[in-house]
PDB file of N, CA and C in Angstrom:
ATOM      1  N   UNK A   1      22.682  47.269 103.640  1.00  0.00           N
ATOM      2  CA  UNK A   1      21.430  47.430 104.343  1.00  0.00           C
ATOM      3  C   UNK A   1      20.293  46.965 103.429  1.00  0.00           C
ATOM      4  N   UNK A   2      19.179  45.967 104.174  1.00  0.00           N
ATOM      5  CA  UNK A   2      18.394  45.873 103.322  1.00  0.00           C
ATOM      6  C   UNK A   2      17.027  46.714 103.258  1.00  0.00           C
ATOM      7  N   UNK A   3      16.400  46.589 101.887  1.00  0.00           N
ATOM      8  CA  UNK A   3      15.617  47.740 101.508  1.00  0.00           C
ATOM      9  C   UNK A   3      14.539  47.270 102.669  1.00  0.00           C
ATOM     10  N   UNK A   4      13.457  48.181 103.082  1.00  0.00           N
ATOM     11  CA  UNK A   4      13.047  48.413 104.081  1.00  0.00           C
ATOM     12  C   UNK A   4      11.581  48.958 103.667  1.00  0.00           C
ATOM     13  N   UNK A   5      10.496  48.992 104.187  1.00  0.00           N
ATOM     14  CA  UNK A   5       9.311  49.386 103.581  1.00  0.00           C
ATOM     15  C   UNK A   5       8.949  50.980 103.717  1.00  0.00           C
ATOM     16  N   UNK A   6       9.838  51.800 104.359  1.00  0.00           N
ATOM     17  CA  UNK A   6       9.791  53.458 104.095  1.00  0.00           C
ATOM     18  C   UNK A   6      10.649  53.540 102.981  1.00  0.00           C
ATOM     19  N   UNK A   7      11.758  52.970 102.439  1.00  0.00           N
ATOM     20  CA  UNK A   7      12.272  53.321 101.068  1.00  0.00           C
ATOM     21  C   UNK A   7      11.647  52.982 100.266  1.00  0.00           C
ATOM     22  N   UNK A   8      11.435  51.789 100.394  1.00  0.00           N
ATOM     23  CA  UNK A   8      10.771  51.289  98.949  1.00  0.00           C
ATOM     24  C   UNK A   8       8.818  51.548  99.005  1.00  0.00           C
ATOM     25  N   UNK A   9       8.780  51.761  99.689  1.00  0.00           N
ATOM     26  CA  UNK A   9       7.166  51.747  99.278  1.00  0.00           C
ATOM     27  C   UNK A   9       6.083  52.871  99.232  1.00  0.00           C
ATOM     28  N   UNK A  10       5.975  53.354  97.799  1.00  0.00           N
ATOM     29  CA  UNK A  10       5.158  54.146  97.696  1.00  0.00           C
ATOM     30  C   UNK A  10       4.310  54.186  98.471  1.00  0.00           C
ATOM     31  N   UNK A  11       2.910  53.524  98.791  1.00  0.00           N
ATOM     32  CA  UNK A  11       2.164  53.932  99.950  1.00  0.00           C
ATOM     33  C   UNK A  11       2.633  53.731 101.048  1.00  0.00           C
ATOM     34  N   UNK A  12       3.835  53.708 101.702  1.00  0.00           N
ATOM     35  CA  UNK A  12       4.435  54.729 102.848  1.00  0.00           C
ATOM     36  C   UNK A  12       4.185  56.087 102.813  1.00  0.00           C
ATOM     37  N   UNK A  13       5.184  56.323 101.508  1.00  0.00           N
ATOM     38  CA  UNK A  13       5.278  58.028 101.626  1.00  0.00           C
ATOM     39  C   UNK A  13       4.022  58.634 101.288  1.00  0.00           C
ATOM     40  N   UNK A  14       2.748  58.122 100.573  1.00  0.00           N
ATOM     41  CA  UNK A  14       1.548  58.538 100.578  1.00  0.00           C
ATOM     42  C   UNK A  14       1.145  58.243 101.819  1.00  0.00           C
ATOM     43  N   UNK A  15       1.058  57.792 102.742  1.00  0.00           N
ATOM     44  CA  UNK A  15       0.576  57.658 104.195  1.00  0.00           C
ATOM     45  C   UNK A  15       1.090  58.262 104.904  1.00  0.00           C
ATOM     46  N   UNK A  16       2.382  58.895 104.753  1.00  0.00           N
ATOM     47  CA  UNK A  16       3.289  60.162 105.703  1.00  0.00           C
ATOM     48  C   UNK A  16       2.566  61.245 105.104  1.00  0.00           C
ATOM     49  N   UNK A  17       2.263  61.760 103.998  1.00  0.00           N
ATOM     50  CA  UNK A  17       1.855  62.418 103.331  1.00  0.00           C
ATOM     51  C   UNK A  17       0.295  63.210 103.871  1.00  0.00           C
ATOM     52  N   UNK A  18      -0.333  61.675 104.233  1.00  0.00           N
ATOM     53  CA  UNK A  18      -1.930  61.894 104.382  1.00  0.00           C
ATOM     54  C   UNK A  18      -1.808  62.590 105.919  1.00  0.00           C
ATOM     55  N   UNK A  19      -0.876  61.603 107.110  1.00  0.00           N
ATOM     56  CA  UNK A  19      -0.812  61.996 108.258  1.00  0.00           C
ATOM     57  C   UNK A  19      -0.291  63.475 108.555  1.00  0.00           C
ATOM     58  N   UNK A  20       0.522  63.826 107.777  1.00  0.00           N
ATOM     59  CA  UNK A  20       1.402  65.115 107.940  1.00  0.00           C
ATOM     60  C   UNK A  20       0.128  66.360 107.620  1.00  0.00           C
ATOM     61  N   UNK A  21      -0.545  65.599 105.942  1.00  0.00           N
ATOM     62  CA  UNK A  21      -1.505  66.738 105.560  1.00  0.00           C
ATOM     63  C   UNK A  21      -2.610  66.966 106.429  1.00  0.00           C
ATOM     64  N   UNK A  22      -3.212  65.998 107.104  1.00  0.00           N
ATOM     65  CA  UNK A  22      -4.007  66.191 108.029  1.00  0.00           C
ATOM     66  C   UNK A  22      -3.922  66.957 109.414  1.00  0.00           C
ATOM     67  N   UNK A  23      -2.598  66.675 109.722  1.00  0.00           N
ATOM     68  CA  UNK A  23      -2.304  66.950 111.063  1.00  0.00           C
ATOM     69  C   UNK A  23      -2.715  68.619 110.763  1.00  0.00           C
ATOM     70  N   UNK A  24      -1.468  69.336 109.719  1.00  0.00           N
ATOM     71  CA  UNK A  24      -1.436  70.790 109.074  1.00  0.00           C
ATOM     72  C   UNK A  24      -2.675  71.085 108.621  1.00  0.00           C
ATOM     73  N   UNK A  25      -3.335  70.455 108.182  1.00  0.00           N
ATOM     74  CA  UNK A  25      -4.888  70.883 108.257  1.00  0.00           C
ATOM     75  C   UNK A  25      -5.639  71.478 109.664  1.00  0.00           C
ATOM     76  N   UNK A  26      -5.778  70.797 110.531  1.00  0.00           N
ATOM     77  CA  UNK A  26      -6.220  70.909 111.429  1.00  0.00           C
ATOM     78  C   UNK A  26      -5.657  72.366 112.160  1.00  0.00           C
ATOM     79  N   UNK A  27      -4.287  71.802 111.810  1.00  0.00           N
ATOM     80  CA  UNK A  27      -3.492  73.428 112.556  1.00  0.00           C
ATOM     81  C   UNK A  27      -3.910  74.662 112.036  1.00  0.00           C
ATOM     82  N   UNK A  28      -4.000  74.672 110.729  1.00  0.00           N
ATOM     83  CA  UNK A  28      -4.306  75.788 110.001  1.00  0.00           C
ATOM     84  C   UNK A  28      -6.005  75.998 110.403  1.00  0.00           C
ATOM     85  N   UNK A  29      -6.480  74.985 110.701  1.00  0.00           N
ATOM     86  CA  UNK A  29      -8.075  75.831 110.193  1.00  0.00           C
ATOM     87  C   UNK A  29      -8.220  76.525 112.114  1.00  0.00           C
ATOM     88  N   UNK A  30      -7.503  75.934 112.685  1.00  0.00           N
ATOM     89  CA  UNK A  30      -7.586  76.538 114.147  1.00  0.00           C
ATOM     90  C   UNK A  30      -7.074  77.675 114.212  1.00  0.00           C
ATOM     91  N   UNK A  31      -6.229  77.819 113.260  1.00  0.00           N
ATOM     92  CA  UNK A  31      -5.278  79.131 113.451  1.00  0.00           C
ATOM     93  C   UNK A  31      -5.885  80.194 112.843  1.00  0.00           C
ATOM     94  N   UNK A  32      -6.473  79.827 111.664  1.00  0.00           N
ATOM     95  CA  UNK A  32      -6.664  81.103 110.310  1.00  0.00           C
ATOM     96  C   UNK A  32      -8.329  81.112 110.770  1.00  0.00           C
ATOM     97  N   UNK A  33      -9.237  80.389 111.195  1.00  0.00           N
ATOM     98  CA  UNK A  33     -10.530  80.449 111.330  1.00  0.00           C
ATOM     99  C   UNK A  33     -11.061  79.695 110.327  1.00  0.00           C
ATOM    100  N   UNK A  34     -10.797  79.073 109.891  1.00  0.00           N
ATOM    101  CA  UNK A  34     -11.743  78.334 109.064  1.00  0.00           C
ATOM    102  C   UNK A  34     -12.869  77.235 109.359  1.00  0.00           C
ATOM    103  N   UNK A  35     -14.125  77.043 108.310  1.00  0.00           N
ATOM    104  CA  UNK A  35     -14.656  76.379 109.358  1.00  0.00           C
ATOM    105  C   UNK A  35     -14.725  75.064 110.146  1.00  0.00           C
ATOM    106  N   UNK A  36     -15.389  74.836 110.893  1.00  0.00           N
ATOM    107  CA  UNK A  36     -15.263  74.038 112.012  1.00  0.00           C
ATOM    108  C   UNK A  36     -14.922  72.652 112.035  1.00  0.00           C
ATOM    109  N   UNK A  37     -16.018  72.757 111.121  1.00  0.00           N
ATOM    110  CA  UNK A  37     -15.998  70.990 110.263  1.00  0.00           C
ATOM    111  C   UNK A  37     -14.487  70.826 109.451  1.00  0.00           C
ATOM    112  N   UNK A  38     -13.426  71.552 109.062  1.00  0.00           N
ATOM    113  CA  UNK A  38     -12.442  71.779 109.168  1.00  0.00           C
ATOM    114  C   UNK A  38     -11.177  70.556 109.689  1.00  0.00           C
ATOM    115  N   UNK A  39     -11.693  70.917 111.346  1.00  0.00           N
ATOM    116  CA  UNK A  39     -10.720  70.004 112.335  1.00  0.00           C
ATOM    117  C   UNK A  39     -11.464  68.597 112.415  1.00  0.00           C
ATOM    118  N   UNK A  40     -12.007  68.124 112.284  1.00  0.00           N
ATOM    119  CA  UNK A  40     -12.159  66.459 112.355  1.00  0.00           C
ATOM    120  C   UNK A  40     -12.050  66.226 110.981  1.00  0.00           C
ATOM    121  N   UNK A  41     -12.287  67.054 109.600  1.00  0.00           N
ATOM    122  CA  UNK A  41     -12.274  65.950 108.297  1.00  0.00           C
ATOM    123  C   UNK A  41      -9.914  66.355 108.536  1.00  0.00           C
ATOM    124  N   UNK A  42      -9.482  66.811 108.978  1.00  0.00           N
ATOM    125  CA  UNK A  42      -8.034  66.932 108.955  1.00  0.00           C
ATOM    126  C   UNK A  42      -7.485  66.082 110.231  1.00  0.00           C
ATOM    127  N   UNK A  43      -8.476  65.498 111.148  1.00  0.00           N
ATOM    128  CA  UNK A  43      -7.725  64.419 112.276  1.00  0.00           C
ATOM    129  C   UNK A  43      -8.436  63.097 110.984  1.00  0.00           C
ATOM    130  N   UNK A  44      -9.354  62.736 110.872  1.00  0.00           N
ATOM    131  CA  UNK A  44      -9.928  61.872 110.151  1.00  0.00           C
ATOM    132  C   UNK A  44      -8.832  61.458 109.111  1.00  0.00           C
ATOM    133  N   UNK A  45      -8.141  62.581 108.084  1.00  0.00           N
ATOM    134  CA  UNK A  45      -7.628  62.324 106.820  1.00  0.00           C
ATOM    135  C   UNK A  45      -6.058  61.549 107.577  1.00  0.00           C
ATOM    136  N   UNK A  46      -5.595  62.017 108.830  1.00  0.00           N
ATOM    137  CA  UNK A  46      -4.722  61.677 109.370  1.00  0.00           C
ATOM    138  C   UNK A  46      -4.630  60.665 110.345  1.00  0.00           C
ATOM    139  N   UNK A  47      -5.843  59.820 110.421  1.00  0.00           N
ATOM    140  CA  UNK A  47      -6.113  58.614 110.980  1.00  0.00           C
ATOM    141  C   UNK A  47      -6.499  57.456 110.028  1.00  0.00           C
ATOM    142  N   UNK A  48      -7.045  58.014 108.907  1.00  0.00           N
ATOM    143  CA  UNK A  48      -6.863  57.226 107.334  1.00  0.00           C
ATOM    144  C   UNK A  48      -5.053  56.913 107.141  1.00  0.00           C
ATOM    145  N   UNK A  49      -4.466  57.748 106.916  1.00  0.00           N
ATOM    146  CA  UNK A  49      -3.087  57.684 106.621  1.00  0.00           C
ATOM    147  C   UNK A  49      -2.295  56.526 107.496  1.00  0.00           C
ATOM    148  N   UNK A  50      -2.609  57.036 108.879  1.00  0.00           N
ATOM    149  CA  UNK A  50      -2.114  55.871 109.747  1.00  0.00           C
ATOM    150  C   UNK A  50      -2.194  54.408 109.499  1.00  0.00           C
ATOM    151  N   UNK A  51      -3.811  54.190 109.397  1.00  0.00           N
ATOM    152  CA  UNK A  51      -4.268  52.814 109.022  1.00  0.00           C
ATOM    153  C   UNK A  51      -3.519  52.257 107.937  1.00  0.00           C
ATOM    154  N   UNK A  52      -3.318  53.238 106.791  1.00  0.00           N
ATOM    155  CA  UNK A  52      -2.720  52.741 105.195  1.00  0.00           C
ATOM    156  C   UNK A  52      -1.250  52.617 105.784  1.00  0.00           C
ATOM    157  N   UNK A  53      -0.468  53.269 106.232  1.00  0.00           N
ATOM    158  CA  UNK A  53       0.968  53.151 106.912  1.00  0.00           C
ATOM    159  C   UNK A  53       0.996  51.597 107.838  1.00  0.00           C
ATOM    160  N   UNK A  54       0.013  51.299 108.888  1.00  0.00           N
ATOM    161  CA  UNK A  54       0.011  50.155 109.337  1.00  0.00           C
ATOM    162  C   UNK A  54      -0.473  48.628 108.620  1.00  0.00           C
ATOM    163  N   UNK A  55      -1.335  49.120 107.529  1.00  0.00           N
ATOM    164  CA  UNK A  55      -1.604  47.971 106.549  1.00  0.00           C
ATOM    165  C   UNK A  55      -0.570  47.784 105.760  1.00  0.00           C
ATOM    166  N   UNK A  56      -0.244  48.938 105.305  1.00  0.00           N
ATOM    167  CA  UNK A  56       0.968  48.349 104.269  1.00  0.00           C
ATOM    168  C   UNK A  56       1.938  48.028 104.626  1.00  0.00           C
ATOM    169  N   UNK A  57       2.258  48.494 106.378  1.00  0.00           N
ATOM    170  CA  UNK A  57       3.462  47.610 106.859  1.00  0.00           C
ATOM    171  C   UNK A  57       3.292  46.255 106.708  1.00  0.00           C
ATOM    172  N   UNK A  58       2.053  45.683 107.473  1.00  0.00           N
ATOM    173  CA  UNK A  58       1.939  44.366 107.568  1.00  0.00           C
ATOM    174  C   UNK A  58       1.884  43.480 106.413  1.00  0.00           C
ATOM    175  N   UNK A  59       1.494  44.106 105.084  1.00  0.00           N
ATOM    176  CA  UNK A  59       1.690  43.837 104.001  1.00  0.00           C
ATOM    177  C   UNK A  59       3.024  43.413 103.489  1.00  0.00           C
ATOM    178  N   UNK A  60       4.079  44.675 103.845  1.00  0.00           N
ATOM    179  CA  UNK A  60       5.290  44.224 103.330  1.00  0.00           C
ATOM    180  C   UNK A  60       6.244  43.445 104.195  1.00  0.00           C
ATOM    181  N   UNK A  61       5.700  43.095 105.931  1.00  0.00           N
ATOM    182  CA  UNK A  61       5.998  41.651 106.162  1.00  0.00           C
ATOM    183  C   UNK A  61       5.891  40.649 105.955  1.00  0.00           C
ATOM    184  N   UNK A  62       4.661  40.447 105.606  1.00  0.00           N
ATOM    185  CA  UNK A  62       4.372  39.479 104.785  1.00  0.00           C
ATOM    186  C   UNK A  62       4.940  38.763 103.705  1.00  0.00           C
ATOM    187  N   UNK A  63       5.297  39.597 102.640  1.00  0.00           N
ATOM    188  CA  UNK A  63       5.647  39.190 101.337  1.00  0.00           C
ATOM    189  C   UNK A  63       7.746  39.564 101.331  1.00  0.00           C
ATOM    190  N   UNK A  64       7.828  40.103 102.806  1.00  0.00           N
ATOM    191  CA  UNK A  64       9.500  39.730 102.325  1.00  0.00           C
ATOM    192  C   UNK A  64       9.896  38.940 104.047  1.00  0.00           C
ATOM    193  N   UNK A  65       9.299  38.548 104.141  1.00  0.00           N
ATOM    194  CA  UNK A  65       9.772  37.375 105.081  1.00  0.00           C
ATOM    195  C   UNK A  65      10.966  36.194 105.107  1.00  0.00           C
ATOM    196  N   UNK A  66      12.014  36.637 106.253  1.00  0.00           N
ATOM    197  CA  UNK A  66      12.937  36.317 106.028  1.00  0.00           C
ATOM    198  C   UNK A  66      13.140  34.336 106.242  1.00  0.00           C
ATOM    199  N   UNK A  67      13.226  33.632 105.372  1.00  0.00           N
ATOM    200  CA  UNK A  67      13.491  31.942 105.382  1.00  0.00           C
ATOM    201  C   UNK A  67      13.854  31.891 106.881  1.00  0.00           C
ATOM    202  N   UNK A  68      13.187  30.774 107.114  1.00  0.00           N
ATOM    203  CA  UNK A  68      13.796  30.319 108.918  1.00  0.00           C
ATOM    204  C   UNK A  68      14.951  29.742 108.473  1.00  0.00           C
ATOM    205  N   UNK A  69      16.060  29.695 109.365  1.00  0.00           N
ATOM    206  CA  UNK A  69      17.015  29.011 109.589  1.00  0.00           C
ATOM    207  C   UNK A  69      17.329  27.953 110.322  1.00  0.00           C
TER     208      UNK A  69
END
Protein backbone atom coordinates (compact mmCIF):
# COMPACT_ATOMS: atom_id res chain seq x y z
CA UNK A 1 0.00 0.00 0.00
CA UNK A 2 1.18 3.26 -0.81
CA UNK A 3 1.90 5.92 1.82
CA UNK A 4 -1.00 8.21 1.72
CA UNK A 5 -1.28 11.83 3.13
CA UNK A 6 -3.15 10.83 6.67
CA UNK A 7 -0.03 8.60 7.44
CA UNK A 8 2.50 10.47 6.46
CA UNK A 9 1.65 13.97 7.07
CA UNK A 10 2.05 15.78 10.04
CA UNK A 11 -0.29 18.62 9.28
CA UNK A 12 -3.02 16.08 8.76
CA UNK A 13 -2.97 14.93 12.20
CA UNK A 14 -2.57 18.64 13.37
CA UNK A 15 -5.72 19.46 11.32
CA UNK A 16 -7.73 16.37 12.85
CA UNK A 17 -6.48 17.69 15.93
CA UNK A 18 -7.67 21.43 15.39
CA UNK A 19 -11.19 20.05 13.97
CA UNK A 20 -11.77 17.51 16.79
CA UNK A 21 -10.44 20.36 19.41
CA UNK A 22 -12.81 22.73 18.22
CA UNK A 23 -15.71 20.75 17.67
CA UNK A 24 -15.14 19.57 21.88
CA UNK A 25 -14.78 23.03 22.56
CA UNK A 26 -17.88 24.13 21.54
CA UNK A 27 -19.53 21.06 23.23
CA UNK A 28 -18.09 21.76 26.42
CA UNK A 29 -18.68 25.47 26.71
CA UNK A 30 -22.55 24.64 25.88
CA UNK A 31 -22.59 22.09 28.34
CA UNK A 32 -20.52 23.45 31.43
CA UNK A 33 -21.64 27.28 30.78
CA UNK A 34 -18.92 28.89 29.75
CA UNK A 35 -18.80 31.99 28.08
CA UNK A 36 -20.50 32.68 25.00
CA UNK A 37 -17.87 33.89 22.87
CA UNK A 38 -16.75 30.35 23.70
CA UNK A 39 -18.88 28.64 20.75
CA UNK A 40 -17.79 30.48 17.58
CA UNK A 41 -13.85 30.93 18.60
CA UNK A 42 -14.36 26.57 18.91
CA UNK A 43 -16.52 26.33 15.34
CA UNK A 44 -13.87 28.96 13.94
CA UNK A 45 -10.69 26.86 15.38
CA UNK A 46 -12.52 23.88 13.60
CA UNK A 47 -13.07 25.51 10.30
CA UNK A 48 -9.27 26.67 10.40
CA UNK A 49 -8.37 22.92 10.77
CA UNK A 50 -10.53 21.96 7.86
CA UNK A 51 -8.99 24.50 5.48
CA UNK A 52 -5.25 23.24 6.67
CA UNK A 53 -6.60 19.42 6.11
CA UNK A 54 -7.88 20.56 2.53
CA UNK A 55 -4.69 22.60 1.66
CA UNK A 56 -2.44 20.17 2.63
CA UNK A 57 -4.31 17.61 0.78
CA UNK A 58 -3.98 19.45 -2.35
CA UNK A 59 -0.50 20.00 -1.52
CA UNK A 60 0.37 16.44 -1.22
CA UNK A 61 -1.27 15.85 -4.70
CA UNK A 62 0.61 17.81 -6.07
CA UNK A 63 4.05 16.81 -5.19
CA UNK A 64 3.35 12.87 -5.38
CA UNK A 65 1.66 12.69 -8.59
CA UNK A 66 1.49 9.61 -10.19
CA UNK A 67 3.71 9.62 -14.06
CA UNK A 68 1.03 9.27 -16.88
CA UNK A 69 1.22 6.19 -18.61
Amino acid sequence: MAPNYLTRSRLAWISLAMVVGGLVLTFVATTTGLPIWTVPVGYFVALIGSALLFVGWIRWRRTHRKPPA
